[in-house]
N, C-alpha and C. Protein backbone atom coordinates (compact mmCIF):
# COMPACT_ATOMS: atom_id res chain seq x y z
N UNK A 1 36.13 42.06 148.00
CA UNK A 1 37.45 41.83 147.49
C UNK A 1 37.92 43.10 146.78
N UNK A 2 39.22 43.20 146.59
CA UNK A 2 39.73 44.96 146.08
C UNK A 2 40.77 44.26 145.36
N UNK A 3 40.87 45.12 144.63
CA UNK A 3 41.90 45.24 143.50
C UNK A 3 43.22 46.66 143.34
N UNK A 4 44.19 46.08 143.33
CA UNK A 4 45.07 47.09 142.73
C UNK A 4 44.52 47.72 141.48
N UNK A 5 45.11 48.88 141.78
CA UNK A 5 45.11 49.80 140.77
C UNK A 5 45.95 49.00 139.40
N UNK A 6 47.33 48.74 139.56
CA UNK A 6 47.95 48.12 138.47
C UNK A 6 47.39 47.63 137.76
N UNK A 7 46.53 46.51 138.15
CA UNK A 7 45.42 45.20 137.42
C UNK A 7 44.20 45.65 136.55
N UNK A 8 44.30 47.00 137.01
CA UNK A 8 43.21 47.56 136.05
C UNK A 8 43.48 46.96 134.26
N UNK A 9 42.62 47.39 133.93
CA UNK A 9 42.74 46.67 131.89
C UNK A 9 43.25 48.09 131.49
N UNK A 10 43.78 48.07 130.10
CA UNK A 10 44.68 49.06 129.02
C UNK A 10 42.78 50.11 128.95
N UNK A 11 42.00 49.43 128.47
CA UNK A 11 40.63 50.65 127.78
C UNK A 11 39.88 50.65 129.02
N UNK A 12 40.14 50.95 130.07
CA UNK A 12 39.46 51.45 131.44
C UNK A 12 40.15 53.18 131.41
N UNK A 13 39.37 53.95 131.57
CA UNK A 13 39.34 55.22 131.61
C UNK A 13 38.71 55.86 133.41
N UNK A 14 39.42 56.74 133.54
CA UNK A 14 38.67 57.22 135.07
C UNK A 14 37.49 57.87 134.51
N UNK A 15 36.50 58.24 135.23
CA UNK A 15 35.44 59.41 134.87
C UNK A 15 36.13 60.52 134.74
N UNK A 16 36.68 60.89 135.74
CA UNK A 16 37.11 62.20 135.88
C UNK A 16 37.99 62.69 134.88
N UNK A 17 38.70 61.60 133.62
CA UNK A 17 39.84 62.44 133.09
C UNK A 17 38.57 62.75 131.75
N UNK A 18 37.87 62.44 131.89
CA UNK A 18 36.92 63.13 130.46
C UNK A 18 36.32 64.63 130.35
N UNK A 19 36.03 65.49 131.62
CA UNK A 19 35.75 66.57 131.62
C UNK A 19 36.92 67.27 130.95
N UNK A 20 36.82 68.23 129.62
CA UNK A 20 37.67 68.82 129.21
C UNK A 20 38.33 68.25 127.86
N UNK A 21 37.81 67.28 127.28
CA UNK A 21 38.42 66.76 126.13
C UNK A 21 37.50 67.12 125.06
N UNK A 22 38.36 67.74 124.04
CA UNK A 22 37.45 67.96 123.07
C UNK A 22 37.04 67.13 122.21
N UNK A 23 35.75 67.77 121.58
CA UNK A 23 35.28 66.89 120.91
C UNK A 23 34.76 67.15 119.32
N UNK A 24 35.38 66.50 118.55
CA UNK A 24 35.06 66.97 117.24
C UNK A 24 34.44 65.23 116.36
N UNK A 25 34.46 65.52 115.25
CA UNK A 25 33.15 64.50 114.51
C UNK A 25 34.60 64.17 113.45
N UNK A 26 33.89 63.07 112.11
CA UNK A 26 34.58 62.92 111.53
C UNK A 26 35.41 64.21 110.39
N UNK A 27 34.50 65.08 110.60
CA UNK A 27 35.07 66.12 109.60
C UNK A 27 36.10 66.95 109.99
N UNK A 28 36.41 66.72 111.13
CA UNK A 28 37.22 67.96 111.70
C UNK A 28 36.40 68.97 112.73
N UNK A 29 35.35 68.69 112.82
CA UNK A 29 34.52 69.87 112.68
C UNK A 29 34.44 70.18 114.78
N UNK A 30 34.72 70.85 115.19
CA UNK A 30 35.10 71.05 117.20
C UNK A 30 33.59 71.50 117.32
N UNK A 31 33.32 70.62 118.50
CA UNK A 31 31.53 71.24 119.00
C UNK A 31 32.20 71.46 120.09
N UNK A 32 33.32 71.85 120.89
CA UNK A 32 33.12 71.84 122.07
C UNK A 32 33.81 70.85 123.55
N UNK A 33 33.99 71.35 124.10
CA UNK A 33 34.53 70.28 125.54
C UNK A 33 33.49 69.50 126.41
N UNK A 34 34.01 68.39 126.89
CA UNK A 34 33.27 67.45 127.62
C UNK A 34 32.96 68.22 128.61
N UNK A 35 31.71 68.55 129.55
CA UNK A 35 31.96 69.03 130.41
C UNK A 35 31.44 67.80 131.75
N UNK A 36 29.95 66.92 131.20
CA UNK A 36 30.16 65.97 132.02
C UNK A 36 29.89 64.45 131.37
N UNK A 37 30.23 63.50 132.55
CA UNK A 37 30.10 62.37 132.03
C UNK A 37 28.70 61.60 132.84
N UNK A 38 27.82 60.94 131.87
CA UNK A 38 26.98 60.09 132.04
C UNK A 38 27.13 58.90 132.55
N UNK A 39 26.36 57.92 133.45
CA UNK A 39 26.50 56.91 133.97
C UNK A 39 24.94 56.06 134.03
N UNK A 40 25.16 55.44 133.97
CA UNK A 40 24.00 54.16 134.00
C UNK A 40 23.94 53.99 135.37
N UNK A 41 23.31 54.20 136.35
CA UNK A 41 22.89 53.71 137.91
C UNK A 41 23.21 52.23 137.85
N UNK A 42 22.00 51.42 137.05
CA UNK A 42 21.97 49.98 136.65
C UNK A 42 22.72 48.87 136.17
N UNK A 43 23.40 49.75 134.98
CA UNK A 43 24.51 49.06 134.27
C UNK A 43 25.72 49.46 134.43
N UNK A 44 26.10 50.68 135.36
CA UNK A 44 27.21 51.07 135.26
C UNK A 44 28.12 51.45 133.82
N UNK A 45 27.45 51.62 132.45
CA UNK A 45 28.02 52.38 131.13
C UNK A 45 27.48 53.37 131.08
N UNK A 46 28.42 54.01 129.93
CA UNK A 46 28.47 55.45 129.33
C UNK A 46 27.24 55.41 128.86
N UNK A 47 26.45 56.23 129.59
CA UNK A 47 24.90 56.71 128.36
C UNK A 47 25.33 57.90 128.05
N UNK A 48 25.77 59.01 128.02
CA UNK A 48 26.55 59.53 126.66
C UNK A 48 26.70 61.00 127.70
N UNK A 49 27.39 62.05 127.37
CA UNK A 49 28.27 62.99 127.89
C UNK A 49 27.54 64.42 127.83
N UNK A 50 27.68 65.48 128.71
CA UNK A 50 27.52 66.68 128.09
C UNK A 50 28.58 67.53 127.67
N UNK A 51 27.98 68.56 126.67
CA UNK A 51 29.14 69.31 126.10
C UNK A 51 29.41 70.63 126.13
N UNK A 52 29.94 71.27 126.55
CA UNK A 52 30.19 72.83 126.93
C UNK A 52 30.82 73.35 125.78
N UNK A 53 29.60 73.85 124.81
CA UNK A 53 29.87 74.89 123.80
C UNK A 53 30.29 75.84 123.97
N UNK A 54 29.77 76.73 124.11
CA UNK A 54 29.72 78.42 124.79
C UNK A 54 29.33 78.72 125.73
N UNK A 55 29.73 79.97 126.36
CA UNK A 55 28.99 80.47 127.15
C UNK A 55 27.43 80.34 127.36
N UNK A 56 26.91 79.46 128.36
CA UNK A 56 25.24 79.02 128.34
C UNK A 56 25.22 77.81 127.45
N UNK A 57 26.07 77.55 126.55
CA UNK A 57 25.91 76.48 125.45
C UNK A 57 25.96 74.99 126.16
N UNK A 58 25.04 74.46 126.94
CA UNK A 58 25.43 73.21 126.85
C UNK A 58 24.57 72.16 126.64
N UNK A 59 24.78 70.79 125.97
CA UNK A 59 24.19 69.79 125.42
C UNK A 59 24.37 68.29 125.47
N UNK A 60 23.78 67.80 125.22
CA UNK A 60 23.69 66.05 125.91
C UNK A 60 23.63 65.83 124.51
N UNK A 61 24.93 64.46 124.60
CA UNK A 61 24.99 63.61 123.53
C UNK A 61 24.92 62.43 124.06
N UNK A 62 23.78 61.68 122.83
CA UNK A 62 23.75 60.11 123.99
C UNK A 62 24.62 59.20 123.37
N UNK A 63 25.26 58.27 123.81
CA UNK A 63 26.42 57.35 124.12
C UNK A 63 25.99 56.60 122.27
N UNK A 64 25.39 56.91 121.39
CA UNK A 64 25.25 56.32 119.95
C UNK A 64 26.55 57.48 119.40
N UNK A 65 26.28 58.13 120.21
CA UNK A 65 26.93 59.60 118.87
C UNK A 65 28.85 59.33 119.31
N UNK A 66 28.88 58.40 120.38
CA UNK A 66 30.60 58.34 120.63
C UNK A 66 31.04 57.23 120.12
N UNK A 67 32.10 57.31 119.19
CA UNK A 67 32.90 56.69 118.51
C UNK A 67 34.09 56.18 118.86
N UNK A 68 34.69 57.02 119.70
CA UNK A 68 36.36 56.89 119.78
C UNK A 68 36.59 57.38 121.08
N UNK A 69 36.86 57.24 122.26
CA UNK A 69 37.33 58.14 123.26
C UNK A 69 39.17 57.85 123.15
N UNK A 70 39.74 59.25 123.20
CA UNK A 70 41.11 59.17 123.38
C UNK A 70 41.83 59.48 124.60
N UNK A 71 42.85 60.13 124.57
CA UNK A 71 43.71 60.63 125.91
C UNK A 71 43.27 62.27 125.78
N UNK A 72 43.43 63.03 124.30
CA UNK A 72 42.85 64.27 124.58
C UNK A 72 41.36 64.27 123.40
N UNK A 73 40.42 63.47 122.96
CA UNK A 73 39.60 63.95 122.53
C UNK A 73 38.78 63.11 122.40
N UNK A 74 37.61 63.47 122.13
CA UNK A 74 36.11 62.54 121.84
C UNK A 74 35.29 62.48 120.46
N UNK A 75 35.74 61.78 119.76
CA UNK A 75 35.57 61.82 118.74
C UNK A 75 34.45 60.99 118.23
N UNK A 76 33.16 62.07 117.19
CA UNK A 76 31.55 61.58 117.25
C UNK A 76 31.88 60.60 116.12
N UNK A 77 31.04 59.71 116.14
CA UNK A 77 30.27 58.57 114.89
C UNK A 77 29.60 59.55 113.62
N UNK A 78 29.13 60.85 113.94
CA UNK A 78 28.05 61.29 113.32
C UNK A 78 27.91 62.95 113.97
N UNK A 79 27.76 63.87 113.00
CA UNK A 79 27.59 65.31 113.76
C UNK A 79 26.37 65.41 114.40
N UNK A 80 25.97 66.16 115.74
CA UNK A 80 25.25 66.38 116.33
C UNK A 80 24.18 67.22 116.23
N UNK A 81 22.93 67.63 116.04
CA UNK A 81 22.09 68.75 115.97
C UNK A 81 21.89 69.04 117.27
N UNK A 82 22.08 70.97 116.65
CA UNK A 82 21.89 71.56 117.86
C UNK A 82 21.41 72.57 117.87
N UNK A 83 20.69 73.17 119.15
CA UNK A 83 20.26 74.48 118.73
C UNK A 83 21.08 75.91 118.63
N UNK A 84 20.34 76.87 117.77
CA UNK A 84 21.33 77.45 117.62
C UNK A 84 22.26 77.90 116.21
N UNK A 85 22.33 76.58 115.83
CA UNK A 85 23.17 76.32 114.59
C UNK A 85 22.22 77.02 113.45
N UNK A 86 23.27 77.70 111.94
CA UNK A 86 22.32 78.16 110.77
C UNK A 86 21.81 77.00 110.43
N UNK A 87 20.84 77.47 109.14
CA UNK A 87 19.60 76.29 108.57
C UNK A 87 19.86 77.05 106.94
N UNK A 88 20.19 76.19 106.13
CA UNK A 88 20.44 76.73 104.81
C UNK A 88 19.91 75.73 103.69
N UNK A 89 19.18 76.04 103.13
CA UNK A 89 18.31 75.60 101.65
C UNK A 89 19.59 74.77 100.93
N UNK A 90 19.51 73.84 100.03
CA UNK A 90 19.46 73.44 99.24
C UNK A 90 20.51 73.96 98.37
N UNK A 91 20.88 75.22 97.38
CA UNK A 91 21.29 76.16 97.54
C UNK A 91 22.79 77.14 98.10
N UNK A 92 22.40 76.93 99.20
CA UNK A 92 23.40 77.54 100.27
C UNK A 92 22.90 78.82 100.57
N UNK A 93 21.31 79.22 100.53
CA UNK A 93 20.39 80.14 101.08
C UNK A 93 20.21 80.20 102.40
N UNK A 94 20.63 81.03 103.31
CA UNK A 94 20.12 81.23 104.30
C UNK A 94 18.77 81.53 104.71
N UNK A 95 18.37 80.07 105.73
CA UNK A 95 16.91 80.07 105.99
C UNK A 95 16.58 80.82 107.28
N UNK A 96 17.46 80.26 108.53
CA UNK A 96 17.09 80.81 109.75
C UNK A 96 18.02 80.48 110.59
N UNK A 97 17.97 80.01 111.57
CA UNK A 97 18.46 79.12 112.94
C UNK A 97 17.45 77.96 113.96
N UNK A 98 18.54 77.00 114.00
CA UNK A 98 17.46 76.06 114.91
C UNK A 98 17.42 76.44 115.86
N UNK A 99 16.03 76.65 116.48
CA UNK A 99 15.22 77.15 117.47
C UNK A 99 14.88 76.34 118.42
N UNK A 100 14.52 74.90 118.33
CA UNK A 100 13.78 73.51 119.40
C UNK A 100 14.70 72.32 118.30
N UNK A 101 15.04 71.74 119.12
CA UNK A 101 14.70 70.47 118.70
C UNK A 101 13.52 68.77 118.81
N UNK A 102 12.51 68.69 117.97
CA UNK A 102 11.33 67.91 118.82
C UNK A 102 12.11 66.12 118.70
N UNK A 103 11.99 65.89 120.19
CA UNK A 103 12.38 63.87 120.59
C UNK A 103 11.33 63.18 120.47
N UNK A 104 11.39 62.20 120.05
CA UNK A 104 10.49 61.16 120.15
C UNK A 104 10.58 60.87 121.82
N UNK A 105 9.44 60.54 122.85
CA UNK A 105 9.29 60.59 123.96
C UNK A 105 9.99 59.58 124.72
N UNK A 106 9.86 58.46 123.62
CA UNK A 106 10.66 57.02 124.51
C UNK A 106 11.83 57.16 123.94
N UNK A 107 12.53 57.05 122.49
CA UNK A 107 13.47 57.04 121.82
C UNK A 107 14.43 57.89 122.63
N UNK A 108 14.18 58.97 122.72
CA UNK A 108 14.74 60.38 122.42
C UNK A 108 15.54 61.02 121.16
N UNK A 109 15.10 59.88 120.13
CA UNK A 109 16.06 60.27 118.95
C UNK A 109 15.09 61.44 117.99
N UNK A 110 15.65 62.61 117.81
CA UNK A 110 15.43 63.55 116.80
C UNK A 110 14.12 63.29 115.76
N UNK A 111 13.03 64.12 115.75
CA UNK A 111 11.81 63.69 114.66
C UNK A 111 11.83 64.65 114.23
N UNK A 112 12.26 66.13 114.30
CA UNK A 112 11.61 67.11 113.58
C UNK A 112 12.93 68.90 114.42
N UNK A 113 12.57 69.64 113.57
CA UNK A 113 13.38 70.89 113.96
C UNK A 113 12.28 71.99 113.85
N UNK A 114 12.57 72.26 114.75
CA UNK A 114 12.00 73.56 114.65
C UNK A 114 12.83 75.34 114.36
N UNK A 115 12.76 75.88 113.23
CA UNK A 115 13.32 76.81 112.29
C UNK A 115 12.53 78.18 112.78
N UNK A 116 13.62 79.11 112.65
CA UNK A 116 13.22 81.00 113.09
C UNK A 116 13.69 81.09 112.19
N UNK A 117 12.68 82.21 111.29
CA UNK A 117 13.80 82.91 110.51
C UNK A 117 13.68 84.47 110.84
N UNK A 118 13.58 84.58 111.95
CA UNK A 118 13.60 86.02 112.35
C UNK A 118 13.02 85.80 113.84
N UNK A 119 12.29 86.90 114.43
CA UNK A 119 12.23 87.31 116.00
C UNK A 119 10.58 86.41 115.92
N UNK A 120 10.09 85.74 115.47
CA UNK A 120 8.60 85.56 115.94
C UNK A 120 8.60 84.24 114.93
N UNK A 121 8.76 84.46 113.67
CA UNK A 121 7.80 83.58 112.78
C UNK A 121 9.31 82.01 112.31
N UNK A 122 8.10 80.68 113.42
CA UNK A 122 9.05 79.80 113.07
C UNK A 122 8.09 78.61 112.56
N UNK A 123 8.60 77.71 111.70
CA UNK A 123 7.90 76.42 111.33
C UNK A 123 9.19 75.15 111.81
N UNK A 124 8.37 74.23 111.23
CA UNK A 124 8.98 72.94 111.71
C UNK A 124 9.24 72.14 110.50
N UNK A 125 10.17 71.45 110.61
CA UNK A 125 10.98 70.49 109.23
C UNK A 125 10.74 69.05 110.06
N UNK A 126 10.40 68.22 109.22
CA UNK A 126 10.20 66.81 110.01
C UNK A 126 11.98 66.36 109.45
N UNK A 127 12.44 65.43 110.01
CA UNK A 127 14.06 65.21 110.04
C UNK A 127 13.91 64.18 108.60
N UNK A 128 13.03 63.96 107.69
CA UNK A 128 12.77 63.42 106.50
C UNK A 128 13.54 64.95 105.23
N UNK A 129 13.62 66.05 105.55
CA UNK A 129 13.50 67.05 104.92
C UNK A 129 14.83 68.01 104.86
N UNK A 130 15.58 67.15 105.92
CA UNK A 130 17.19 67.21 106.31
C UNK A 130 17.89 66.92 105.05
N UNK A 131 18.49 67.55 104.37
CA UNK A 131 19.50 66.95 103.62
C UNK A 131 20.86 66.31 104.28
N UNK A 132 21.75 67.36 105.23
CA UNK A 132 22.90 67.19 105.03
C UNK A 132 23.03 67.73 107.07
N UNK A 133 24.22 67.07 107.70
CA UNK A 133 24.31 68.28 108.83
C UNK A 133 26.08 67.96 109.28
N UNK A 134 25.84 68.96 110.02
CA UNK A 134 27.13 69.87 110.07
C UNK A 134 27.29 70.83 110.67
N UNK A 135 28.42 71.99 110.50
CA UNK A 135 28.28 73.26 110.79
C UNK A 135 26.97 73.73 110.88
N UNK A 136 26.25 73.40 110.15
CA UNK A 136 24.98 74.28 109.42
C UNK A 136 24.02 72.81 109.25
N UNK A 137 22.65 73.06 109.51
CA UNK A 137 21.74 72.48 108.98
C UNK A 137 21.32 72.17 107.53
N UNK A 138 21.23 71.58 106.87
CA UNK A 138 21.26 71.41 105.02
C UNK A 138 19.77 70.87 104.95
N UNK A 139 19.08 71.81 104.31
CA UNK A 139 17.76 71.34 103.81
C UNK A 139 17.69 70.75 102.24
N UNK A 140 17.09 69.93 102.22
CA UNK A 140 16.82 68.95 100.71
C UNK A 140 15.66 69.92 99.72
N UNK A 141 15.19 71.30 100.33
CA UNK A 141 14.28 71.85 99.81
C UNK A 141 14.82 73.54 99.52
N UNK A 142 14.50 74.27 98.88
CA UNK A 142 14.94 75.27 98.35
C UNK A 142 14.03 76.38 99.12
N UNK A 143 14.80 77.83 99.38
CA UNK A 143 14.41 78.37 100.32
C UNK A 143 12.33 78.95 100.16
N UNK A 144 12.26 79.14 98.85
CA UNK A 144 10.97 79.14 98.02
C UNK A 144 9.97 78.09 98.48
N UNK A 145 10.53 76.81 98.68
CA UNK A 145 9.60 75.17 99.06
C UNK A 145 9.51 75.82 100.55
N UNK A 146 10.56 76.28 101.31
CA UNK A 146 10.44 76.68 102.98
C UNK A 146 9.39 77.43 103.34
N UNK A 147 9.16 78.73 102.26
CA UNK A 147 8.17 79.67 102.53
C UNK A 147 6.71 79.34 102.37
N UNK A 148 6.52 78.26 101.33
CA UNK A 148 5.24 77.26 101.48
C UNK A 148 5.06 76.87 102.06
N UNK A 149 5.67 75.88 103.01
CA UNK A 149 5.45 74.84 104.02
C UNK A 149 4.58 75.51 105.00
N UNK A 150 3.69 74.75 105.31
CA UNK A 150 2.71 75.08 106.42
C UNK A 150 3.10 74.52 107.34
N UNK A 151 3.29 74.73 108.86
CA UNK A 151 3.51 74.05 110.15
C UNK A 151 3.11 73.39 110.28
N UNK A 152 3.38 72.38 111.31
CA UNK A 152 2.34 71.32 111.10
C UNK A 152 2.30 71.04 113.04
C-alpha cells in the first residue's frame, strides 16, 4: 500500500534535509555541521548523526546527545567531548589537549580521557575527575594534582 506525500505527519523530516544543519548545544556554543545521518537497519530511528568539524574533523554523536532537530539546526541536550579540544585545571591552567577518548565496549558511553600535554607524554583522567565541559575540557583538579597523577 503507498501513501501520498501530503499525508505525511507535521515532525517527519526527510534524511536528506539534515546534512548541513548546524549544530550547537545549549550554550550557544557551534561544533559544527551535520554531515551524516544514522539509521537503525531494525528499527528504522535516529541512532545519532555525524559531524563535520574541520577539515579531517569528523565525529559521531549518538542519538542521547539530540535534543531538538529544526529546519536549520541541531540542537545538543548536553556538549559533546571531543578530541582535540583544550583541557584546563580547575583554575583556568592550561593542561594539554584531548588526545583518545576511552568507551565502555557495550555502552559506548565515555569512561575516561586521555590528556597530551606536549609531543609524547600523556596520562588518562577517569570521567569522575571532569569538572565542567564545553569549549574546553574543565578538570575538578588543579594543574599540580595533574602532574601527580600516575596513569593508570
Amino acid at each position: 500500500m503507498s501513501v501520498k506525500l501530503e499525508d505525511t505527519k507535521e515532525h517527519m523530516m526527510a534524511a536528506d534535509s539534515f546534512p548541513g544543519k548546524t549544530v550547537i548545544d545549549r550554550e550557544g556554543i557551534e561544533y559544527g555541521k551535520v554531515k551524516h545521518i544514522h539509521i537503525n537497519p531494525d528499527t528504522l530511528y535516529v541512532c545519532g548523526v555525524t559531524i563535520h568539524q574541520s577539515f579531517r574533523r569528523d565525529y559521531f554523536l549518538a542519538d542521547d546527545y539530540i535534543d531538538v532537530i529544526t529546519e536549520k539546526t541541531l540542537l545538543l541536550s548536553r556538549p559533546p567531548i571531543r578530541i582535540g579540544i583544550p583541557v584546563i585545571d580547575m583554575d583556568r591552567r592550561k593542561i594539554g589537549k584531548v588526545k583518545n577518548i576511552h568507551r565502555h565496549p557495550d555502552t559506548k558511553e565515555f569512561e575516561s580521557i586521555e590528556i597530551t600535554d606536549g609531543l609524547v607524554h600523556t596520562k588518562t583522567i577517569s570521567k569522575s575527575e571532569i569538572w565542567g565541559l564545553g569549549e574546553k575540557v574543565i578538570l575538578g583538579i588543579t594543574k599540580a594534582q595533574f602532574k601527580e597523577l600516575q596513569n593508570f
